[in-house]
Protein backbone atom coordinates (compact mmCIF):
# COMPACT_ATOMS: atom_id res chain seq x y z
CA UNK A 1 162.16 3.49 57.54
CA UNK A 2 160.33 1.24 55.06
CA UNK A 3 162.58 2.35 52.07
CA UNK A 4 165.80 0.54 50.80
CA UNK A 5 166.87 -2.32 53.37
CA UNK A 6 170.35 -1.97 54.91
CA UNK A 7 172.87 -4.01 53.16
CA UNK A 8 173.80 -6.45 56.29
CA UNK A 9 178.40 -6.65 56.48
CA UNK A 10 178.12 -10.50 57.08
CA UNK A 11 175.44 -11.20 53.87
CA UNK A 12 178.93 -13.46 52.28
CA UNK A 13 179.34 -15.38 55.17
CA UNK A 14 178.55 -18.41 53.22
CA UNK A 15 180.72 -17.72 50.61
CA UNK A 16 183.74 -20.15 50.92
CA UNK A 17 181.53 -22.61 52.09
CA UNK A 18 181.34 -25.96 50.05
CA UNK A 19 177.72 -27.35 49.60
CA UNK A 20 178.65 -30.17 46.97
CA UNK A 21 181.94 -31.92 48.27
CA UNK A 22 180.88 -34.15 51.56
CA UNK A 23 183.88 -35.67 53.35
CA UNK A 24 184.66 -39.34 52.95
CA UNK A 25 182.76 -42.60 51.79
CA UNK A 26 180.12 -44.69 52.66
CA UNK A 27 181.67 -48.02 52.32
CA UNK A 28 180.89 -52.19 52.27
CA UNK A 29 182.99 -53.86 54.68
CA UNK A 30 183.14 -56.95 52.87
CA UNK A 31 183.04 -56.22 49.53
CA UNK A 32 184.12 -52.41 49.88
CA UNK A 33 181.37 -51.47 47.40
CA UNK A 34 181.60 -47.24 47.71
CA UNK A 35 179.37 -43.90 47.48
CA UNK A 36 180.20 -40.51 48.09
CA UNK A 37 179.04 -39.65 51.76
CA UNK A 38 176.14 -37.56 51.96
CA UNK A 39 175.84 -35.62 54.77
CA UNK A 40 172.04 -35.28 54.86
CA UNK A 41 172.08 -39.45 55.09
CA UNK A 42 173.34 -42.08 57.33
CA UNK A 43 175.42 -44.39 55.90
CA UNK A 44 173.94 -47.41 57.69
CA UNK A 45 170.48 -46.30 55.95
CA UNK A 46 172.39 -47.38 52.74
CA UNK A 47 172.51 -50.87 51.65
CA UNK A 48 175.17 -52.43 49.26
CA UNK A 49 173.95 -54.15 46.71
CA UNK A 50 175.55 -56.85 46.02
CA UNK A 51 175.88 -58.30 49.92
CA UNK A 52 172.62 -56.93 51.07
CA UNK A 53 173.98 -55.06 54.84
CA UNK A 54 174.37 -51.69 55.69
CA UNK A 55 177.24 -49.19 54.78
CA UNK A 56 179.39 -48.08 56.86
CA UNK A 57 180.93 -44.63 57.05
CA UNK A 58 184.73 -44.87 55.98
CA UNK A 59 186.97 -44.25 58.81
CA UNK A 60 190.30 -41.91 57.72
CA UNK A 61 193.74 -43.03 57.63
CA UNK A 62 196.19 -42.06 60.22
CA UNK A 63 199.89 -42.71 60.72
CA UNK A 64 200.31 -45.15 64.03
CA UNK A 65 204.29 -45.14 64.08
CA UNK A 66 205.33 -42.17 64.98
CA UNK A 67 207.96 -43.60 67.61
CA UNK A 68 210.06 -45.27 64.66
CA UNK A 69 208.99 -42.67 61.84
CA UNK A 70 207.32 -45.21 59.75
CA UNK A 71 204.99 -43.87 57.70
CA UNK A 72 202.10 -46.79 57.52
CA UNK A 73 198.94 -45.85 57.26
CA UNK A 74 196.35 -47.93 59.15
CA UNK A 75 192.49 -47.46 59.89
CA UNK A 76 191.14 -46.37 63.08
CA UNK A 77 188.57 -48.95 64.47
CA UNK A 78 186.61 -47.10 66.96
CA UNK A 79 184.08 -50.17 67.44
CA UNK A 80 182.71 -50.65 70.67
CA UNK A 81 183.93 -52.86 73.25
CA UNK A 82 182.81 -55.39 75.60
CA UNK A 83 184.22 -55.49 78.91
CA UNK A 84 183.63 -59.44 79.62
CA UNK A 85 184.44 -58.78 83.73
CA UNK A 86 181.09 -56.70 84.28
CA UNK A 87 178.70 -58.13 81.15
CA UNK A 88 176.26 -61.07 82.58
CA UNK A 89 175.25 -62.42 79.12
CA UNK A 90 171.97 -61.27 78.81
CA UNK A 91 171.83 -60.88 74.93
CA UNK A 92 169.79 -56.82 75.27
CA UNK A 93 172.97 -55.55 73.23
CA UNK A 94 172.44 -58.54 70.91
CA UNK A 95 168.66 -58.10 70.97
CA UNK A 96 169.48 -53.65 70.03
CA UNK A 97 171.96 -54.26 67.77
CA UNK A 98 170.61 -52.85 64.13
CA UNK A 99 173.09 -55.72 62.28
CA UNK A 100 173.37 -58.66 64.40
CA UNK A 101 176.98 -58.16 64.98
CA UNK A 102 176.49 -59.23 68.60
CA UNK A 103 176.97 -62.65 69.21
CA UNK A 104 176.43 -64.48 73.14
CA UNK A 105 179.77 -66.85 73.21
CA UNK A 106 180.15 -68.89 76.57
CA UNK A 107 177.68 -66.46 78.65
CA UNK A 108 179.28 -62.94 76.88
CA UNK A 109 178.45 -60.74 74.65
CA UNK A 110 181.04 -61.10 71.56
CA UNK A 111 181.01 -57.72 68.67
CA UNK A 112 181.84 -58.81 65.58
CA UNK A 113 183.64 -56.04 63.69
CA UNK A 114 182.97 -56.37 60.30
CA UNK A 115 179.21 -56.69 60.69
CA UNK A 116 179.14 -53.80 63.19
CA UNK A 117 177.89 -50.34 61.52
CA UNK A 118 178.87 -48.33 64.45
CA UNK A 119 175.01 -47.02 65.34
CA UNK A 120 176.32 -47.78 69.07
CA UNK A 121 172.58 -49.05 69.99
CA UNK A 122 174.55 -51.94 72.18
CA UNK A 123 175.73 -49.53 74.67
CA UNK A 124 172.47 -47.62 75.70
CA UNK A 125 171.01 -51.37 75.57
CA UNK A 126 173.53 -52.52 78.09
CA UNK A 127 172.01 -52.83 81.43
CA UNK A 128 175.61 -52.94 83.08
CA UNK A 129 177.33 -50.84 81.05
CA UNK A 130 179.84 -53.77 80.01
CA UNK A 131 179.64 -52.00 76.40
CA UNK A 132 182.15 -49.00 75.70
């Protein structure tokens, strides 16, 4: 009972398993200053050094023309969206917003792009869900 342990069938499941290759980049978006992504840190904790805002995690490549078999290769932008019909121009997505890429333009909430770093703070801010 207390002797030798039993040698477990599953003791290798770790064995294929990759510890020092993380997927992807941690990227400026204006400059396009780049680090190896680190799983263990969020990219928007990172700041580039030589424009001072945070990293952004570098979104993969994917071929958009599949209808005419072109083979470009364009970024997906998953940003989120404002939906100008239902937001009243309060400014709490501006106020939540971690890099001031939220901008109130004519009595609406504006996201600008390049700043954004994705953290997606806007839409829980939102009071009527005009942020997707």
């Amino acid at each position: 009972m207390f002797g030798k342990r039993k040698k477990n069938r599953n003791m290798n499941y770790n064995k294929g398993y990759k510890k020092s290759n993380p997927s992807g980049n941690c990227i400026c978006p204006i400059c396009n200053y780049s680090i190896p992504h680190n799983r263990a840190v969020l990219c928007f904790t990172l700041i580039c050094p030589s424009c001072n805002i945070p990293l952004v995690k570098q979104k993969p490549l994917v071929n958009c023309n599949k209808q005419n078999g072109s083979v470009e290769n364009t970024i997906i932008s998953d940003h989120p969206k404002v939906d100008t019909e239902l937001c009243s121009g309060c400014g709490a997505c501006a106020n939540a917003c971690l890099s001031a890429a939220i901008i109130i333009e004519e009595s609406k909430a504006k996201i600008i792009n390049i700043k954004c770093i994705n953290c997606r703070a806007c839409i829980d801010a939102c009071p009527t869900e005009a942020i997707n």
